[in-house]
N, C-alpha and C. Protein backbone atom coordinates (compact mmCIF):
# COMPACT_ATOMS: atom_id res chain seq x y z
N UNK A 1 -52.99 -47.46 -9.65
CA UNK A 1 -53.33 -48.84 -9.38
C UNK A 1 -53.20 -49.16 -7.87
N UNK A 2 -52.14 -48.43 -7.03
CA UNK A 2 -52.17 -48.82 -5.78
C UNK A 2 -53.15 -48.50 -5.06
N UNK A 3 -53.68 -47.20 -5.32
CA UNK A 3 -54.29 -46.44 -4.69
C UNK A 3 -56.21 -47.15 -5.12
N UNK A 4 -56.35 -47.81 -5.75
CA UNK A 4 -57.18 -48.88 -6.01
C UNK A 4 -56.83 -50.06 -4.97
N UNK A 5 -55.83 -50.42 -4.81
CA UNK A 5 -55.26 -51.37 -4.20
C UNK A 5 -56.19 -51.58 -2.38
N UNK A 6 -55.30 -50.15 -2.46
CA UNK A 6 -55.36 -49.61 -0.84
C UNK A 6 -56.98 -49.76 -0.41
N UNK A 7 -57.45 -49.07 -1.20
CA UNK A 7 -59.02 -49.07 -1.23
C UNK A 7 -59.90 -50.72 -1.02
N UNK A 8 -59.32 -51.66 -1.97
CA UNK A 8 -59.83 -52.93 -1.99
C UNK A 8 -59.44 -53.18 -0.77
N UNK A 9 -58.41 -52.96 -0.04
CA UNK A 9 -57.64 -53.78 0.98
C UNK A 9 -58.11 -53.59 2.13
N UNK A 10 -58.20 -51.84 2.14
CA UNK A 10 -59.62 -51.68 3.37
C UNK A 10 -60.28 -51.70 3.61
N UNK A 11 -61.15 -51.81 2.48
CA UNK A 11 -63.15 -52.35 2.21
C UNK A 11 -62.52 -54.38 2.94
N UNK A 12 -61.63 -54.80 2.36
CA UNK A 12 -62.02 -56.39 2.92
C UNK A 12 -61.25 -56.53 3.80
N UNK A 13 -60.25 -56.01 4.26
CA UNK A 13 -59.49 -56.66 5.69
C UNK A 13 -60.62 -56.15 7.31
N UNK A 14 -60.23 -54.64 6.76
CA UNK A 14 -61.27 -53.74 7.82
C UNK A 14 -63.01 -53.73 7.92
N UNK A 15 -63.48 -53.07 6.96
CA UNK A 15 -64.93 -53.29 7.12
C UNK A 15 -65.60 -54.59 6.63
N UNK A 16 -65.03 -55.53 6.25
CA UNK A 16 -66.11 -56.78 5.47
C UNK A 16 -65.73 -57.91 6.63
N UNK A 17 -64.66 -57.71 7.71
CA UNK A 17 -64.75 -58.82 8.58
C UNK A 17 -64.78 -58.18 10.01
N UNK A 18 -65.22 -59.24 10.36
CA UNK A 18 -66.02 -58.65 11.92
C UNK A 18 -64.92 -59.22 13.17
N UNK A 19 -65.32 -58.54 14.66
CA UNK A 19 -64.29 -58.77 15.24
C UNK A 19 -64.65 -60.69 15.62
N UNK A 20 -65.45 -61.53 15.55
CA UNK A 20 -65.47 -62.85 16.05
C UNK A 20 -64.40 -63.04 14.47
N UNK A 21 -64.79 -63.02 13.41
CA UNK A 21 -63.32 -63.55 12.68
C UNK A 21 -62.25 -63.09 12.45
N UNK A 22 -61.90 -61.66 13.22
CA UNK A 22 -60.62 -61.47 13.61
C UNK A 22 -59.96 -62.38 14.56
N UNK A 23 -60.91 -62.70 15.88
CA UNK A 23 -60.14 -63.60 16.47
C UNK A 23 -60.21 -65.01 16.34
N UNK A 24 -60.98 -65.21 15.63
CA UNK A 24 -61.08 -66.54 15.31
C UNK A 24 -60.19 -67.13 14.38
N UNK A 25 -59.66 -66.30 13.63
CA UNK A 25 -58.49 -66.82 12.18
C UNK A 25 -57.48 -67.01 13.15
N UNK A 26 -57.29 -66.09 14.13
CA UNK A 26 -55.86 -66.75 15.08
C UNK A 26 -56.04 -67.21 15.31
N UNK A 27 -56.89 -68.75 15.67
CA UNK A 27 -56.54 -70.04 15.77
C UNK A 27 -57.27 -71.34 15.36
N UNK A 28 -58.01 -70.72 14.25
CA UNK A 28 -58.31 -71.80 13.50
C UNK A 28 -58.14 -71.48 12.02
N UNK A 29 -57.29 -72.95 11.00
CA UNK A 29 -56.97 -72.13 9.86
C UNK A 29 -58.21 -72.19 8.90
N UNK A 30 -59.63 -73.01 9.02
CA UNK A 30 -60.71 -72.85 8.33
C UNK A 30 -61.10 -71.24 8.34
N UNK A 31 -61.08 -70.31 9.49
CA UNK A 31 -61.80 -69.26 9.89
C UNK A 31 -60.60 -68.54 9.30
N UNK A 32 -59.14 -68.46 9.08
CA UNK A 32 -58.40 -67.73 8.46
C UNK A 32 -58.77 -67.75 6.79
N UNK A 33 -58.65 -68.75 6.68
CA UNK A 33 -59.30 -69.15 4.87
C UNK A 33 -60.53 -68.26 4.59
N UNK A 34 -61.31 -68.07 5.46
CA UNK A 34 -62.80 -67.36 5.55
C UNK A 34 -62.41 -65.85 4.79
N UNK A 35 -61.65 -65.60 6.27
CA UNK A 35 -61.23 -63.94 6.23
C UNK A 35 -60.39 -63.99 4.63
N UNK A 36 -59.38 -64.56 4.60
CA UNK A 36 -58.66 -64.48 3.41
C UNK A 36 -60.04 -64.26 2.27
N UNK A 37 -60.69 -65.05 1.81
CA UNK A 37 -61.88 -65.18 0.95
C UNK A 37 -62.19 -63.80 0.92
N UNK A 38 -62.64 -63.17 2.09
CA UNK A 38 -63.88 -61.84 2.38
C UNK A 38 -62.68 -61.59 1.65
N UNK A 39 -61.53 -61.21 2.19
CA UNK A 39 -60.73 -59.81 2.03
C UNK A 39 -60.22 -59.68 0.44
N UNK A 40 -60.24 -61.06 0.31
CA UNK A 40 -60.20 -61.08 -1.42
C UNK A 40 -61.13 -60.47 -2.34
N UNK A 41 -62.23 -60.78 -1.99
CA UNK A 41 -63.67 -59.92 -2.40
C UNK A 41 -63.61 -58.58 -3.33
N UNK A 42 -63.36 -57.86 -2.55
CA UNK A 42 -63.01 -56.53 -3.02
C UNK A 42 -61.79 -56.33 -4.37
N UNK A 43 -60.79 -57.00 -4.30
CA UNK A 43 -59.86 -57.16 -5.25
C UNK A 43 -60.31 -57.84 -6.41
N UNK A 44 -61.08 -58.25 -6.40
CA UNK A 44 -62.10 -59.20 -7.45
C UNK A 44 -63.07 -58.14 -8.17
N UNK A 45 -63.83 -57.65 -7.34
CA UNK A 45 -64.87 -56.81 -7.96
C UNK A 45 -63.95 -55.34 -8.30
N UNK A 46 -63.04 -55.28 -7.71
CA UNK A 46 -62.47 -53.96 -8.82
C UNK A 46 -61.43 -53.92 -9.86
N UNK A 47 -61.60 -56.06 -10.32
CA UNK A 47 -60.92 -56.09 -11.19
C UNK A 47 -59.36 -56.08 -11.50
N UNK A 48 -58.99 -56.38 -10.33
CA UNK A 48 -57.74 -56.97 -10.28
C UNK A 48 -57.74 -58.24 -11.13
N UNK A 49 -56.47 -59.10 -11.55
CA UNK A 49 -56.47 -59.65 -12.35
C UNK A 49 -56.31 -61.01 -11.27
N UNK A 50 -56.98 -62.62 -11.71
CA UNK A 50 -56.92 -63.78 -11.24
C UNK A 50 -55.53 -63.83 -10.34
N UNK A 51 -54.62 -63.57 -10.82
CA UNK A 51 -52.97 -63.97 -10.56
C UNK A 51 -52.50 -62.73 -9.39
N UNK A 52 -53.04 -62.13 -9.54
CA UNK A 52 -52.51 -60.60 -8.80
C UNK A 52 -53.93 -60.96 -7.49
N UNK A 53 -55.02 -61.32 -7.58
CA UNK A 53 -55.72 -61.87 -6.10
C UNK A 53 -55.52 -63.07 -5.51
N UNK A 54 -54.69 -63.89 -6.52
CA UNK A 54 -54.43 -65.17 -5.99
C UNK A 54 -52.68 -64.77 -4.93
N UNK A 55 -52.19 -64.52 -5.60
CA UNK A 55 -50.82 -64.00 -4.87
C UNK A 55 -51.34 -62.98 -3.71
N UNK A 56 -51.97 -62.02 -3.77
CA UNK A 56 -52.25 -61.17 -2.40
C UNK A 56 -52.96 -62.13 -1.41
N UNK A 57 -54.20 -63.49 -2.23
CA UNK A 57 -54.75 -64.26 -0.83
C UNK A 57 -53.48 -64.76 -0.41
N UNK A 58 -52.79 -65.39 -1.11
CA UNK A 58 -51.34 -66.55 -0.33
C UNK A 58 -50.42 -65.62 0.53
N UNK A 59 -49.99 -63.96 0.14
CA UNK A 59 -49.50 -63.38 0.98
C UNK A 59 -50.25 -63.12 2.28
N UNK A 60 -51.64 -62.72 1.94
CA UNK A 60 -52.80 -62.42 3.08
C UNK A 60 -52.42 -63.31 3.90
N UNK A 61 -51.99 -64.92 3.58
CA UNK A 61 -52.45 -66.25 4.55
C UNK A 61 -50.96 -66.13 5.21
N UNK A 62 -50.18 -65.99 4.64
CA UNK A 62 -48.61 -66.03 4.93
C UNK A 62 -48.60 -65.29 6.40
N UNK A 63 -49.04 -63.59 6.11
CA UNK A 63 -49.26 -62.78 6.94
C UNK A 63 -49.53 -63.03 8.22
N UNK A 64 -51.43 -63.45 8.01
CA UNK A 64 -51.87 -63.08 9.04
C UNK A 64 -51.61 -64.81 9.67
N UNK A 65 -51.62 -65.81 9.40
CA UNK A 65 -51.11 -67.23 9.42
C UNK A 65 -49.77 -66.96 10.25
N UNK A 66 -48.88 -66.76 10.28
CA UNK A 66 -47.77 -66.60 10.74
C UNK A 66 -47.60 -65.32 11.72
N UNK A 67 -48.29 -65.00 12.17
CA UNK A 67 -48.71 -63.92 13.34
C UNK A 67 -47.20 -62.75 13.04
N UNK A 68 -46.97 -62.57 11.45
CA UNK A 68 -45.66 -61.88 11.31
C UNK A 68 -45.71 -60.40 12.05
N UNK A 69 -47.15 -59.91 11.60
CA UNK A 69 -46.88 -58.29 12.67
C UNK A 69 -45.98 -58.63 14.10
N UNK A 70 -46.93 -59.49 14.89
CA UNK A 70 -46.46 -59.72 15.95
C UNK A 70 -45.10 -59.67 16.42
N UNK A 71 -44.41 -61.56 15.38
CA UNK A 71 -42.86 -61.36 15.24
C UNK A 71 -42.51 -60.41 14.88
N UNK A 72 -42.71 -59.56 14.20
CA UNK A 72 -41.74 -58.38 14.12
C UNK A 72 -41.41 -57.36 14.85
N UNK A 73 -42.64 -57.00 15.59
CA UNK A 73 -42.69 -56.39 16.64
C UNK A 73 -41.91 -57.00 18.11
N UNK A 74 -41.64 -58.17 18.10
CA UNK A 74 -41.13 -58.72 19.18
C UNK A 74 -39.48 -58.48 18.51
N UNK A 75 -39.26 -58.61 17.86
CA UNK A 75 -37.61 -58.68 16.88
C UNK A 75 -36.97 -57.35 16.70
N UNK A 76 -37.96 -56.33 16.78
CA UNK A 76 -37.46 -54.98 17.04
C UNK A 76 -37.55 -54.22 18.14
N UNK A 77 -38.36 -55.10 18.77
CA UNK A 77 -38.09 -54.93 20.52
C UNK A 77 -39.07 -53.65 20.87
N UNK A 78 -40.95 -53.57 19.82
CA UNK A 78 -41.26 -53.02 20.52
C UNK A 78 -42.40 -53.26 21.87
N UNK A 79 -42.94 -52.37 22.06
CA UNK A 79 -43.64 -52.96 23.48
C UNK A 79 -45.05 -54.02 23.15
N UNK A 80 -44.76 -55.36 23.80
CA UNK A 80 -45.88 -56.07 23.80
C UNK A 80 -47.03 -55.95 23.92
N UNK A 81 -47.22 -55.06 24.63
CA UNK A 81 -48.50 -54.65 25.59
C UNK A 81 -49.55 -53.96 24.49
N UNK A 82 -48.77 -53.17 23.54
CA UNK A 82 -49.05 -52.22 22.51
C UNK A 82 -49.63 -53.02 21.34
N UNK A 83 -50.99 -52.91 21.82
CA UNK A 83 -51.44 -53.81 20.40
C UNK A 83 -51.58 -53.36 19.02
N UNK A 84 -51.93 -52.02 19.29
CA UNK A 84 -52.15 -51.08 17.77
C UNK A 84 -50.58 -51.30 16.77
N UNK A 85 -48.93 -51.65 17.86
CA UNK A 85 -48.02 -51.42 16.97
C UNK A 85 -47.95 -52.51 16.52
N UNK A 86 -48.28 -53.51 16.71
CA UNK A 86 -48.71 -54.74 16.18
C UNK A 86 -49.34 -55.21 14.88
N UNK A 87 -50.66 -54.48 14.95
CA UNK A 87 -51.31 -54.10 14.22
C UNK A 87 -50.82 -53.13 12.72
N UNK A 88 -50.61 -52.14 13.05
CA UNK A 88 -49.79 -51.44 12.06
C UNK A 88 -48.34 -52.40 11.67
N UNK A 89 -47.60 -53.19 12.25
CA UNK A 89 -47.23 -53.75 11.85
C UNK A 89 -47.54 -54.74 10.68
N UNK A 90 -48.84 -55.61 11.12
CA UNK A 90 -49.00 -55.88 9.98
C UNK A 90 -49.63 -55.66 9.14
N UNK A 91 -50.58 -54.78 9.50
CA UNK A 91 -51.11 -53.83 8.14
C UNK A 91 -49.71 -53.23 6.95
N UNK A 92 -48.61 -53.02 7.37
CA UNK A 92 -47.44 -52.39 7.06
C UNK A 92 -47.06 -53.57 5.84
N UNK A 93 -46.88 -55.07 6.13
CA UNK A 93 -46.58 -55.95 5.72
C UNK A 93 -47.91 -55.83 4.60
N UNK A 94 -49.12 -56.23 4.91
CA UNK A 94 -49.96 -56.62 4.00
C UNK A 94 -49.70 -55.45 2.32
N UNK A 95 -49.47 -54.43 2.71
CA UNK A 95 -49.39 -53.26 1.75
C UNK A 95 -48.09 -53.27 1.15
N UNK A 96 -46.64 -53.47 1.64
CA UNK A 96 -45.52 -53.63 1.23
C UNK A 96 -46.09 -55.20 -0.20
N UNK A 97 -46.75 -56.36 0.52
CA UNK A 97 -46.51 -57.42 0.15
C UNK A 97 -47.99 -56.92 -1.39
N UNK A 98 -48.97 -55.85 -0.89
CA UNK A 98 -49.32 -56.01 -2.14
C UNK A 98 -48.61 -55.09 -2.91
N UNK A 99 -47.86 -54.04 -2.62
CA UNK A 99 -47.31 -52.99 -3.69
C UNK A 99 -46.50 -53.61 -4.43
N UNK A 100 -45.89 -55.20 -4.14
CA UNK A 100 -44.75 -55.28 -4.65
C UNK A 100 -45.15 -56.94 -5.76
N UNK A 101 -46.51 -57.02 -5.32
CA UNK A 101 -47.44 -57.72 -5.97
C UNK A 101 -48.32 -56.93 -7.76
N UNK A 102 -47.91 -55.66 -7.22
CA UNK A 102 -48.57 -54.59 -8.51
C UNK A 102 -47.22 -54.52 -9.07
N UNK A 103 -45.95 -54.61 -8.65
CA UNK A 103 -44.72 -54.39 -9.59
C UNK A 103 -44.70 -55.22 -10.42
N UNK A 104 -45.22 -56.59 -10.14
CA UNK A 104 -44.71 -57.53 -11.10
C UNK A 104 -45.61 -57.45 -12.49
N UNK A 105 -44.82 -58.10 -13.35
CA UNK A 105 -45.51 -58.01 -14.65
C UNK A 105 -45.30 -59.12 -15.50
């Protein structure tokens, strides 16, 4: 199931949104709602269940809404400059927050 997961998550975070609404969700929350939508997409059509895409969009918004890669990366003191650890940061979060979204039952 994760490994379904993973798959939905990179078809809509990565390839279904483009770089103007990458930067555009950082600072407007209509254009974050957008991306949330696309990235939901995929979790829909492979049949994830209503409750299990509704909880990954609200984590999605939590996420990328709250620039948490970022904070975290600033809180563990790594280098600013470094955008990719950022990044993997919160890619790191989005996958923790759905694996633990597939535990529940």
């Amino acid at each position: 199931m994760f490994s379904k997961a993973l798959i939905a998550h990179i078809i809509g975070d990565w390839l279904l949104n483009s770089a103007y609404l990458r930067e555009r969700k950082q600072r407007e929350f209509g254009f974050l709602i957008l991306h949330v939508l696309i990235t939901s997409l995929p979790f829909i059509l492979l049949g994830f269940s209503p409750i299990q895409v509704y909880l990954i969009a609200i984590s999605h918004i939590f996420i990328d809404g709250s620039h948490l890669g970022y904070w975290w990366s600033r809180l563990i003191g790594k280098d600013e400059e470094k955008l990719y650890a950022q990044y993997m940061d919160d890619q790191a979060f989005h996958l923790i927050a759905i694996w633990t979204i597939l535990q529940m039952r």
